[in-house]
PDB file of N, CA and C in Angstrom:
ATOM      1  N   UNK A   1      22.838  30.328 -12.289  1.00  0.00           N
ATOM      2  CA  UNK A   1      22.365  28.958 -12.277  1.00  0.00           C
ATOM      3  C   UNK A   1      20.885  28.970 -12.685  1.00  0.00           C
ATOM      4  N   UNK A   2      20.487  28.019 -13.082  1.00  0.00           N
ATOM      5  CA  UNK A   2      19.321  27.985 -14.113  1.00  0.00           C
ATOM      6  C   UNK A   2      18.291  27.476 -12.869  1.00  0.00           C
ATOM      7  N   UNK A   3      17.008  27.574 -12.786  1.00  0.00           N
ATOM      8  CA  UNK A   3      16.014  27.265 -11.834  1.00  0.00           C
ATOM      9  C   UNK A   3      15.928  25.687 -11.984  1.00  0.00           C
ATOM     10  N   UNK A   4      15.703  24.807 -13.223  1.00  0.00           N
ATOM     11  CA  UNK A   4      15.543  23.819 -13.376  1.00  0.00           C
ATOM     12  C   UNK A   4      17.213  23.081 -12.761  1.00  0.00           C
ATOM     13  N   UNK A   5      18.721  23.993 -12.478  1.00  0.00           N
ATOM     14  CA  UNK A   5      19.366  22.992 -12.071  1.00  0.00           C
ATOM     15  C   UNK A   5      18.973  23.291 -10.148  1.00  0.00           C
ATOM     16  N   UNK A   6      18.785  24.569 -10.365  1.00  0.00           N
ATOM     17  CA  UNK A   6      18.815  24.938  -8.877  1.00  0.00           C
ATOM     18  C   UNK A   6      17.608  23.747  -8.178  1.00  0.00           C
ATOM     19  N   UNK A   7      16.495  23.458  -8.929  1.00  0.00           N
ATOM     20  CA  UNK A   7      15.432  22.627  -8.144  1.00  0.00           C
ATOM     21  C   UNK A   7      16.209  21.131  -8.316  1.00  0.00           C
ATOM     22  N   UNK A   8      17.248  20.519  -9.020  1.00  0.00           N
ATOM     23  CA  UNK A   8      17.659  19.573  -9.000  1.00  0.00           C
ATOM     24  C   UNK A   8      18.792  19.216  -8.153  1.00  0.00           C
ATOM     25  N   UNK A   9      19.159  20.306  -7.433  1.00  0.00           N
ATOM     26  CA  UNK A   9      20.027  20.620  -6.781  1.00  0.00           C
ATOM     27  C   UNK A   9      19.252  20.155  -5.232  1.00  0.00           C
ATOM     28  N   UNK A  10      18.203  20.881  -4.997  1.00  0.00           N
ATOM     29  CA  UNK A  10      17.683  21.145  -4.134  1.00  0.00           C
ATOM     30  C   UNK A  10      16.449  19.714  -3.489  1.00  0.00           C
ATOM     31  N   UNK A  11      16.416  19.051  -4.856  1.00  0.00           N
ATOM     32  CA  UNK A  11      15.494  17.844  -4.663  1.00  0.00           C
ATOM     33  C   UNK A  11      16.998  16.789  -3.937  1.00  0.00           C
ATOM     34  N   UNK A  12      17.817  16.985  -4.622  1.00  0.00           N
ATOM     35  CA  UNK A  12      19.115  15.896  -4.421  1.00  0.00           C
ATOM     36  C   UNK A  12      19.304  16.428  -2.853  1.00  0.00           C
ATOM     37  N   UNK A  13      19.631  17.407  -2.210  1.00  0.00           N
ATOM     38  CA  UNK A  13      19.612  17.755  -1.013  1.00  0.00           C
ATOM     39  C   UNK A  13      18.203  17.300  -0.300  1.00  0.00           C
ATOM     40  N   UNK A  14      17.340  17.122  -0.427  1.00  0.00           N
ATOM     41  CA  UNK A  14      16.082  16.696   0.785  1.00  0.00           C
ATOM     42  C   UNK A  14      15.812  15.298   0.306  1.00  0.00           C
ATOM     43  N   UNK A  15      16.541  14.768  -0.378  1.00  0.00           N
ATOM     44  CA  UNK A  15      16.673  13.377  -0.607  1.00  0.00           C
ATOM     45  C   UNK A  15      17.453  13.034   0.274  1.00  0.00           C
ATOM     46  N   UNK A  16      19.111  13.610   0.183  1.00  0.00           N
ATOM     47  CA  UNK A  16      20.013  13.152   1.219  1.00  0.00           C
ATOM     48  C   UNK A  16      20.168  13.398   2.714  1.00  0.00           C
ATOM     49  N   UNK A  17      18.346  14.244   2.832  1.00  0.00           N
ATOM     50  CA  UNK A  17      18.267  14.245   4.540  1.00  0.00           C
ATOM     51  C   UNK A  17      18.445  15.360   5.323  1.00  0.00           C
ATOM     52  N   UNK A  18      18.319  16.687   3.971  1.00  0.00           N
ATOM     53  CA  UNK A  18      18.656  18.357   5.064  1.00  0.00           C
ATOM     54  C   UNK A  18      17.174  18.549   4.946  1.00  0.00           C
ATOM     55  N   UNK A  19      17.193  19.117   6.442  1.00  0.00           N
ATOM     56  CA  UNK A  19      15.862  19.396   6.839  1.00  0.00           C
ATOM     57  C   UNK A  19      15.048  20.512   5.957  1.00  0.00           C
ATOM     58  N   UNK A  20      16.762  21.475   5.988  1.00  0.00           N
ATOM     59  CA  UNK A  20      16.106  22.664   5.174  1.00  0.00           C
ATOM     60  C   UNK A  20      15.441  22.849   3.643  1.00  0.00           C
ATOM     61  N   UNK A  21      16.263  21.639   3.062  1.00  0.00           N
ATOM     62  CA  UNK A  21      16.211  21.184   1.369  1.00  0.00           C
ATOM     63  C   UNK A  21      14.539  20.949   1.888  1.00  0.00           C
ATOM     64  N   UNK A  22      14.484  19.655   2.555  1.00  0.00           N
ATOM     65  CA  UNK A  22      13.259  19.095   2.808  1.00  0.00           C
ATOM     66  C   UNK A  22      11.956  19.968   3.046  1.00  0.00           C
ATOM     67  N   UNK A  23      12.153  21.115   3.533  1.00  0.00           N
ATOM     68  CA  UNK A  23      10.909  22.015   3.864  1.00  0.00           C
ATOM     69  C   UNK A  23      11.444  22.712   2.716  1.00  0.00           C
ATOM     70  N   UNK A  24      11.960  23.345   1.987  1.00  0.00           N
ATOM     71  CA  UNK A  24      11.914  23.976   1.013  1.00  0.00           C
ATOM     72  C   UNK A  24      11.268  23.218  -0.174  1.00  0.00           C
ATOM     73  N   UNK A  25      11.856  22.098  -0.286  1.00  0.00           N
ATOM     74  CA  UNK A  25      10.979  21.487  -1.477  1.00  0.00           C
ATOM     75  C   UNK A  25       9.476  20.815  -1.234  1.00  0.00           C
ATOM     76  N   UNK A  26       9.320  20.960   0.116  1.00  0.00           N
ATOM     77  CA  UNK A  26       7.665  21.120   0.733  1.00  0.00           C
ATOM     78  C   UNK A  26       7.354  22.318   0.069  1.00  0.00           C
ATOM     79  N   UNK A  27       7.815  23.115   0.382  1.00  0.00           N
ATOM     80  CA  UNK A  27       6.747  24.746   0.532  1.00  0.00           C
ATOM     81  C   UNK A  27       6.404  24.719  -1.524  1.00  0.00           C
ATOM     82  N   UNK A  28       7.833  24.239  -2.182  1.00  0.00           N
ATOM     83  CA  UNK A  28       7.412  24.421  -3.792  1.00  0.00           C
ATOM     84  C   UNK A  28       5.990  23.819  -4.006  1.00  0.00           C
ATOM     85  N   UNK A  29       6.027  22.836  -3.481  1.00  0.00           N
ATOM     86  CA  UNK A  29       5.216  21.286  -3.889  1.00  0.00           C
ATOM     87  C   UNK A  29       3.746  22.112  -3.111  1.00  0.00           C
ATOM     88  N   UNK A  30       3.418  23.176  -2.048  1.00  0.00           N
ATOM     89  CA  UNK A  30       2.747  23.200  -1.747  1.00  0.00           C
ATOM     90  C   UNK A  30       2.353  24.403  -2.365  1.00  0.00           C
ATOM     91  N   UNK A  31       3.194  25.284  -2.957  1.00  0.00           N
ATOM     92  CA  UNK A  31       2.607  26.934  -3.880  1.00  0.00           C
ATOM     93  C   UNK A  31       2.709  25.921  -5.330  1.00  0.00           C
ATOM     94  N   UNK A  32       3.067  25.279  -5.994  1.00  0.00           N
ATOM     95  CA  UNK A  32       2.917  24.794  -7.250  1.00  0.00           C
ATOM     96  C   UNK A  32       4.340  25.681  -8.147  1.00  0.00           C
ATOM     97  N   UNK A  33       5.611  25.913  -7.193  1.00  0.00           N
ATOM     98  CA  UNK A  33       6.524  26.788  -7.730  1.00  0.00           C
ATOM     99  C   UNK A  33       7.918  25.627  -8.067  1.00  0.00           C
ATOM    100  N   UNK A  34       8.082  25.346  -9.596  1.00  0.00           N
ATOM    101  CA  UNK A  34       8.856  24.450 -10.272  1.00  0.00           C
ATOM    102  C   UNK A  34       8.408  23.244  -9.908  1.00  0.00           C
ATOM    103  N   UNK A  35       7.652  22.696  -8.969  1.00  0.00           N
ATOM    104  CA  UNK A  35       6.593  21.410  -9.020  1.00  0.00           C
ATOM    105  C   UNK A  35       5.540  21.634  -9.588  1.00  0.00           C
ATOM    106  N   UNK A  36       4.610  20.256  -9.633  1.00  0.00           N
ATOM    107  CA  UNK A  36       3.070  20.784 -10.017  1.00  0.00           C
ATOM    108  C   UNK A  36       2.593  20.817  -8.439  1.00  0.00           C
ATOM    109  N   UNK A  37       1.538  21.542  -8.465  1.00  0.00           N
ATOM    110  CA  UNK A  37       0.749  21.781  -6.604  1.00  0.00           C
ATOM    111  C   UNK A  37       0.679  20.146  -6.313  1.00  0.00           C
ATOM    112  N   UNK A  38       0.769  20.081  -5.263  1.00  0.00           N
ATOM    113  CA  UNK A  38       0.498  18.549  -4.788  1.00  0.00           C
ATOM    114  C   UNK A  38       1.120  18.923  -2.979  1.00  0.00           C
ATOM    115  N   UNK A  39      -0.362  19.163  -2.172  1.00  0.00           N
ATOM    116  CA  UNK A  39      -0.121  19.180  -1.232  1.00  0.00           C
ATOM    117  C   UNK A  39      -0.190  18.038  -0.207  1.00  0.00           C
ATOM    118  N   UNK A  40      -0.543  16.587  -0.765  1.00  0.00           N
ATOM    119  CA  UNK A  40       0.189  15.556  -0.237  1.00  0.00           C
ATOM    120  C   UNK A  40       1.560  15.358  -0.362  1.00  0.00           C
ATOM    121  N   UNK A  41       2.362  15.785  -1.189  1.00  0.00           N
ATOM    122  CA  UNK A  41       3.528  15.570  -1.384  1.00  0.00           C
ATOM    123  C   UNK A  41       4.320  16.653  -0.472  1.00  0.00           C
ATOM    124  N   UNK A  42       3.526  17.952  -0.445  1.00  0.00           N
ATOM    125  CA  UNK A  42       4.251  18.877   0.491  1.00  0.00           C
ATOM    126  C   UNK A  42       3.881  18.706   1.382  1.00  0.00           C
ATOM    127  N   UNK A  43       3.318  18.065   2.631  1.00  0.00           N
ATOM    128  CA  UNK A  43       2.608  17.492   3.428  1.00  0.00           C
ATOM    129  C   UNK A  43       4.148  16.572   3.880  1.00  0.00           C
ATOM    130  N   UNK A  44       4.469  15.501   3.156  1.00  0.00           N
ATOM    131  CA  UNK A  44       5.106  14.423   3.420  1.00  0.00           C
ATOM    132  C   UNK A  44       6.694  15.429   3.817  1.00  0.00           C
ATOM    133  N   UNK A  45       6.967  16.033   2.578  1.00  0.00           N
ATOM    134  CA  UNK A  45       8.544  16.902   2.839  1.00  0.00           C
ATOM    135  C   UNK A  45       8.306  17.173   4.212  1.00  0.00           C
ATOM    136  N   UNK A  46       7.544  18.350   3.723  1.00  0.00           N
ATOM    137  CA  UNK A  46       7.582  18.865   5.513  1.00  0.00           C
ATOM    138  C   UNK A  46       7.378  18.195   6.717  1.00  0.00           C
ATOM    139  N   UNK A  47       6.741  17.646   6.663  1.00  0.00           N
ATOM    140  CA  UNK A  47       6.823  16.519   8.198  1.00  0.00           C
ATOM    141  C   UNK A  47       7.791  15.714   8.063  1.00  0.00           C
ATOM    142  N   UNK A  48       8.573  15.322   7.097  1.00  0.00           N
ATOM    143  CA  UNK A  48      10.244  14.872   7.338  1.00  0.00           C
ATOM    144  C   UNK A  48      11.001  15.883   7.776  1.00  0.00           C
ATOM    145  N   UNK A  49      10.660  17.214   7.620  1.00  0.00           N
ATOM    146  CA  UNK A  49      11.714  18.305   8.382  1.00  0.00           C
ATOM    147  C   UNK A  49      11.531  18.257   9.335  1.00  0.00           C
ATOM    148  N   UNK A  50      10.361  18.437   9.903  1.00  0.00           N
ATOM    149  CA  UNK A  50       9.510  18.325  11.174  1.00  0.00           C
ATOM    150  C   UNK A  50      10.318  17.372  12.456  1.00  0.00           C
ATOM    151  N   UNK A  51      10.057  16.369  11.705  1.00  0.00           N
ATOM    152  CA  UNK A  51      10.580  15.091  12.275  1.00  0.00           C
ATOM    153  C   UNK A  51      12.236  15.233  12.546  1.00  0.00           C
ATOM    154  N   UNK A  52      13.054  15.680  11.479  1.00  0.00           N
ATOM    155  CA  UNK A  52      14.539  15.931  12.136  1.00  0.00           C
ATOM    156  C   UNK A  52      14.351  17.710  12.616  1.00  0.00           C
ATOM    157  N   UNK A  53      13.412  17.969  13.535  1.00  0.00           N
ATOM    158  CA  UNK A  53      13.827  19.154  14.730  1.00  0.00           C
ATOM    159  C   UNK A  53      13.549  20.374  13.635  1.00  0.00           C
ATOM    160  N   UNK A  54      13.297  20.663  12.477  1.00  0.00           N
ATOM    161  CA  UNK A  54      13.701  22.092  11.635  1.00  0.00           C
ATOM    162  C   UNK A  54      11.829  22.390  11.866  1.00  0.00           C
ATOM    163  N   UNK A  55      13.019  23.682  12.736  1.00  0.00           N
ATOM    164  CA  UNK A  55      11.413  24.968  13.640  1.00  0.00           C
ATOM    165  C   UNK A  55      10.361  25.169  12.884  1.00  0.00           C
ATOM    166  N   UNK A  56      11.018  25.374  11.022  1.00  0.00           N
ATOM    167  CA  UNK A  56       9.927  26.580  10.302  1.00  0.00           C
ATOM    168  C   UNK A  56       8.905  25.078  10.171  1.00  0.00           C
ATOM    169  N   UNK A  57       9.252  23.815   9.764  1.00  0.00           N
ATOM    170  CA  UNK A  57       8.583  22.704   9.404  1.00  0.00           C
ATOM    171  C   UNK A  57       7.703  22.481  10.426  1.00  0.00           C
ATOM    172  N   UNK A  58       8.089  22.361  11.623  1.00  0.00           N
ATOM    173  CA  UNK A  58       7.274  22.040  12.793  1.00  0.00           C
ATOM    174  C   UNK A  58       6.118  22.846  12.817  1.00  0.00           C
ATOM    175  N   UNK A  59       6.343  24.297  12.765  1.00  0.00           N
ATOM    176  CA  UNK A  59       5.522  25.384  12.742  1.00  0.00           C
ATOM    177  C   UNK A  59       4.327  25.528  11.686  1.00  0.00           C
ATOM    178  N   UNK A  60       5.010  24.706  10.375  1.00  0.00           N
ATOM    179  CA  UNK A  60       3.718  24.424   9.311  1.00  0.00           C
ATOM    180  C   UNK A  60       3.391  23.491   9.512  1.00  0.00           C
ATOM    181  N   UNK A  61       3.488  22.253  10.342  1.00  0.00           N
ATOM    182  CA  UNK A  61       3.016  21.350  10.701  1.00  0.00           C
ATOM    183  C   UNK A  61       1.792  21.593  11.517  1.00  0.00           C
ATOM    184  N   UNK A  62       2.206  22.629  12.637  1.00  0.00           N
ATOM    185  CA  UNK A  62       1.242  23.154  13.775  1.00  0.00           C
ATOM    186  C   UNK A  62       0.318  24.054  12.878  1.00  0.00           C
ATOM    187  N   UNK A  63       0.340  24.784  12.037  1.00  0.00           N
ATOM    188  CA  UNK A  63      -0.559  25.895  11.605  1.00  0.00           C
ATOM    189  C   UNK A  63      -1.527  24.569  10.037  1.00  0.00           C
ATOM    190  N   UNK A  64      -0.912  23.377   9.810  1.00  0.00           N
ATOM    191  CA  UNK A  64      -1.923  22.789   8.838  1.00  0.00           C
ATOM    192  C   UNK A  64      -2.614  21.743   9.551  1.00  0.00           C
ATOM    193  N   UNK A  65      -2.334  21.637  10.998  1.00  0.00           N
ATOM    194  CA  UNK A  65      -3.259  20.751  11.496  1.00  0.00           C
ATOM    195  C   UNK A  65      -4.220  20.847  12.442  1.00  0.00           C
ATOM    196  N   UNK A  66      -5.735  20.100  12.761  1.00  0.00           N
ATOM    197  CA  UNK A  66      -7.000  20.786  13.250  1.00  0.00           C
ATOM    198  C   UNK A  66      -7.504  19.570  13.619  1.00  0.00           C
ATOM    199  N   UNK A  67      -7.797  20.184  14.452  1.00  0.00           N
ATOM    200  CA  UNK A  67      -8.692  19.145  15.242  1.00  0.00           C
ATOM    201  C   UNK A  67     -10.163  18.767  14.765  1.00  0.00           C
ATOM    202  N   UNK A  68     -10.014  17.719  14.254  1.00  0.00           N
ATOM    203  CA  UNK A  68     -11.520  16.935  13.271  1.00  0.00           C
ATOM    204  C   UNK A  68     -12.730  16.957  13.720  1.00  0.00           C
ATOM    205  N   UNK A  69     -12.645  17.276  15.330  1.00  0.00           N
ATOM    206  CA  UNK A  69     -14.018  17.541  16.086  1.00  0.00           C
ATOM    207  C   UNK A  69     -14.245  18.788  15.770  1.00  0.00           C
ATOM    208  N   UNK A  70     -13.522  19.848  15.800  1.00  0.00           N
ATOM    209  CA  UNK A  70     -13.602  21.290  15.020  1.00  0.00           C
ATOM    210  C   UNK A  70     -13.960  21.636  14.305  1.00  0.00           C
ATOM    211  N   UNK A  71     -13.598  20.910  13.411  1.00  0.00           N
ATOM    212  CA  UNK A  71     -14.238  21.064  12.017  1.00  0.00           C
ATOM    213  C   UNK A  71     -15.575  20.402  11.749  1.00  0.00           C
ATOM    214  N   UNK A  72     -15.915  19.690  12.769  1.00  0.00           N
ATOM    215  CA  UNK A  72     -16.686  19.028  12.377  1.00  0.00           C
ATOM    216  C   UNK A  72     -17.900  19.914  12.936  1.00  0.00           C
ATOM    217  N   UNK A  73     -17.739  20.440  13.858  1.00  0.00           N
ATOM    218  CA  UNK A  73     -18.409  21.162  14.553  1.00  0.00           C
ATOM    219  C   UNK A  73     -18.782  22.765  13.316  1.00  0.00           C
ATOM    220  N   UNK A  74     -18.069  23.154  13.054  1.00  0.00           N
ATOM    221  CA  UNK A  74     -17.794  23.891  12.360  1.00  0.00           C
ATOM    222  C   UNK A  74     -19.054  23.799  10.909  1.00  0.00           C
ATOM    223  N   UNK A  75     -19.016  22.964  10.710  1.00  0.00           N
ATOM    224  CA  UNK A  75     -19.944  22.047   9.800  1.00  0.00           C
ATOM    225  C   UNK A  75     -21.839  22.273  10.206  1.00  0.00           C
ATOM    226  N   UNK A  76     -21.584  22.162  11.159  1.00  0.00           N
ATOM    227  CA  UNK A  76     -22.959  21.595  11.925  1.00  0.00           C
ATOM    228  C   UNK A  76     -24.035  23.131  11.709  1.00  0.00           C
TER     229      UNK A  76
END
């Protein structure tokens, strides 16, 4: 199977609501692999996995988010 059907395959699956499609076509969107990079867009997938219970999503949810006083501090 050809990559361009396999990612059409795989977009049609996290369209119709699998968590796993959904964090997988996060993680492309977030390495720039058969998407262009666009880590708002992998941002959005993945916190729809997140959101229906799928662990690995939750887990990149927890490891891309920071506390703004932190950083801010961080700054100073």
């Amino acid at each position: 199977m050809s990559k361009s059907k396999k990612m059409r395959k795989l977009i049609k699956a996290a369209k119709s609501g699998r968590p796993y499609a959904m964090y997988r076509l996060g993680i492309c969107y977030e390495l720039g692999r058969e998407r262009p990079q666009d880590m708002n867009e992998a941002a959005q997938w993945i916190a729809e996995a997140a959101q229906l219970g799928y662990a690995p999503a939750v887990e990149w949810i927890k490891d891309y988010s920071f506390d703004d006083s932190a950083a801010v501090q961080a700054e100073a």
